[in-house]
C-alpha atoms as a PDB file:
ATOM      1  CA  UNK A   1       0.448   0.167  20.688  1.00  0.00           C
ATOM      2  CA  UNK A   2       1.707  -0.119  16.764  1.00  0.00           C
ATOM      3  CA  UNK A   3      -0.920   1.561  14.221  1.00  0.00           C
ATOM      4  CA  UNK A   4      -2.436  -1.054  12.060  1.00  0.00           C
ATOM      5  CA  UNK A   5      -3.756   1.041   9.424  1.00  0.00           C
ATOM      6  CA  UNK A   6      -1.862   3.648   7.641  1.00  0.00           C
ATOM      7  CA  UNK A   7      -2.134   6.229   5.172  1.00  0.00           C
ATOM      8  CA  UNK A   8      -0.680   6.699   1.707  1.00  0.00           C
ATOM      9  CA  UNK A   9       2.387   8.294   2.845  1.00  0.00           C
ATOM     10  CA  UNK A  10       2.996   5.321   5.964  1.00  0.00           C
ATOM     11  CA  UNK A  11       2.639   2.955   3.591  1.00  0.00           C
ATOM     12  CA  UNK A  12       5.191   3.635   1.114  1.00  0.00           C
ATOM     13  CA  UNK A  13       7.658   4.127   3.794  1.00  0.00           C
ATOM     14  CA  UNK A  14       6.749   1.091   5.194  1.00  0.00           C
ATOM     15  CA  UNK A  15       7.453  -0.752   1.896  1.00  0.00           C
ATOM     16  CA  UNK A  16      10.361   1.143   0.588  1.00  0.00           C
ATOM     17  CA  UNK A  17       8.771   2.821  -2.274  1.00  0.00           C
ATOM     18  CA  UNK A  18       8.159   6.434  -3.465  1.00  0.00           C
ATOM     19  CA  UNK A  19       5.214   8.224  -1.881  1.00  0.00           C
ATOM     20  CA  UNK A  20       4.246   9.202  -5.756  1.00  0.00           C
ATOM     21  CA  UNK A  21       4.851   5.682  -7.254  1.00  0.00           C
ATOM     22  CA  UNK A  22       1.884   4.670  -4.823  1.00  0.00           C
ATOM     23  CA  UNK A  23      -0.187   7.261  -5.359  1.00  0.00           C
ATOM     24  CA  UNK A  24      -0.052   6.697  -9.476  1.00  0.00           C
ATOM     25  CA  UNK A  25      -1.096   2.818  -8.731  1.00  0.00           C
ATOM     26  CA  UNK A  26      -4.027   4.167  -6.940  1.00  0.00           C
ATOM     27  CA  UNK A  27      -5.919   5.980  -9.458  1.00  0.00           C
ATOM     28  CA  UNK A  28      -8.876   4.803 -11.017  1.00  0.00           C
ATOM     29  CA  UNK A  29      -7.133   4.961 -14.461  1.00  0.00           C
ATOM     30  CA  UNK A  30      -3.750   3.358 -13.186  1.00  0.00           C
ATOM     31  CA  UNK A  31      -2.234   1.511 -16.056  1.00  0.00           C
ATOM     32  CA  UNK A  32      -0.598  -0.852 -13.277  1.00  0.00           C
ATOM     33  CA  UNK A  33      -2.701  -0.847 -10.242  1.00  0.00           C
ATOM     34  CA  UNK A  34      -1.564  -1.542  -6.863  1.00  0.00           C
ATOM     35  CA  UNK A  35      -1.988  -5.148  -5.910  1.00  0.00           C
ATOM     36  CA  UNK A  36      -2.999  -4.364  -2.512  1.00  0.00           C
ATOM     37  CA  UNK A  37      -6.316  -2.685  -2.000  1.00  0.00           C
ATOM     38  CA  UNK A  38      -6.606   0.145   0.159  1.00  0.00           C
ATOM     39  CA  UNK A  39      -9.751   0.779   3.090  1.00  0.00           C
ATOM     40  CA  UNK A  40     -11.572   4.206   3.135  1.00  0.00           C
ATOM     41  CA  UNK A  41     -12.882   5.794   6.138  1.00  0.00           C
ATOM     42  CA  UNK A  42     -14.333   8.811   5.085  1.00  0.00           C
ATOM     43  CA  UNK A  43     -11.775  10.549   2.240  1.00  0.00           C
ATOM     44  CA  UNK A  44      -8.921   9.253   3.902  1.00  0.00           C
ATOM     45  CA  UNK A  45      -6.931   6.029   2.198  1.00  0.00           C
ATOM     46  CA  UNK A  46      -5.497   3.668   4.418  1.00  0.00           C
ATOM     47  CA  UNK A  47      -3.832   0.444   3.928  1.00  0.00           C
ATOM     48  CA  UNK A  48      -3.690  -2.496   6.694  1.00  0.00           C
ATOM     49  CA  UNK A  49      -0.581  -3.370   7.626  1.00  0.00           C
ATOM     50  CA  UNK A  50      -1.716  -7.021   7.604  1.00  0.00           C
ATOM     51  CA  UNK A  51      -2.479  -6.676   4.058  1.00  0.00           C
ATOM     52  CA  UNK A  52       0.564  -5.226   3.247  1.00  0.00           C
ATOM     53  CA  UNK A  53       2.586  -8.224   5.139  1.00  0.00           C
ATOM     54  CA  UNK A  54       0.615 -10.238   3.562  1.00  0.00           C
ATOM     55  CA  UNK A  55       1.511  -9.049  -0.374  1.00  0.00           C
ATOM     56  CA  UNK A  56       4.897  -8.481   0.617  1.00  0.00           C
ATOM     57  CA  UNK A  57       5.339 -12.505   2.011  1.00  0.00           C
ATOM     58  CA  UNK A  58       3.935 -13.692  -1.438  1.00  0.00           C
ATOM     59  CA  UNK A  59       6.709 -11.549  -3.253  1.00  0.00           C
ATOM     60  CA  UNK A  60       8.969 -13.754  -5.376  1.00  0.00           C
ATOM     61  CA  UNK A  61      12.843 -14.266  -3.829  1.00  0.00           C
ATOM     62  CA  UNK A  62      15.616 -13.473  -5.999  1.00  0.00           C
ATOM     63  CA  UNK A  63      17.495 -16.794  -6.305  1.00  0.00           C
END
């Protein structure tokens, strides 16, 4: 069974970006936030993958 929720470090795998890009979109005084919002559980930040599929689907193409 595939994880649905993952961590900070997951999800910038998962989308092909630095770890450290992602983690300077999260803070609270992030010039550029992250579009996606992340779930807590506890102190751990964790993205759903369906949200993630989600922002990445409404992405503009290159044409």
């Amino acid at each position: 069974m595939e994880k649905r929720l993952l961590n900070v470090r997951e999800t910038a795998v998962y989308l092909g970006l630095p770890e450290k890009t992602l983690r300077n979109r999260l803070g609270p005084r992030a010039t550029n936030p992250f579009p996606v919002k992340p779930k807590r559980i506890g102190k751990r930040v964790l993205f759903d993958k369906n949200d993630l599929e989600r922002f990445v689907d409404g992405l503009p193409a290159i044409q």
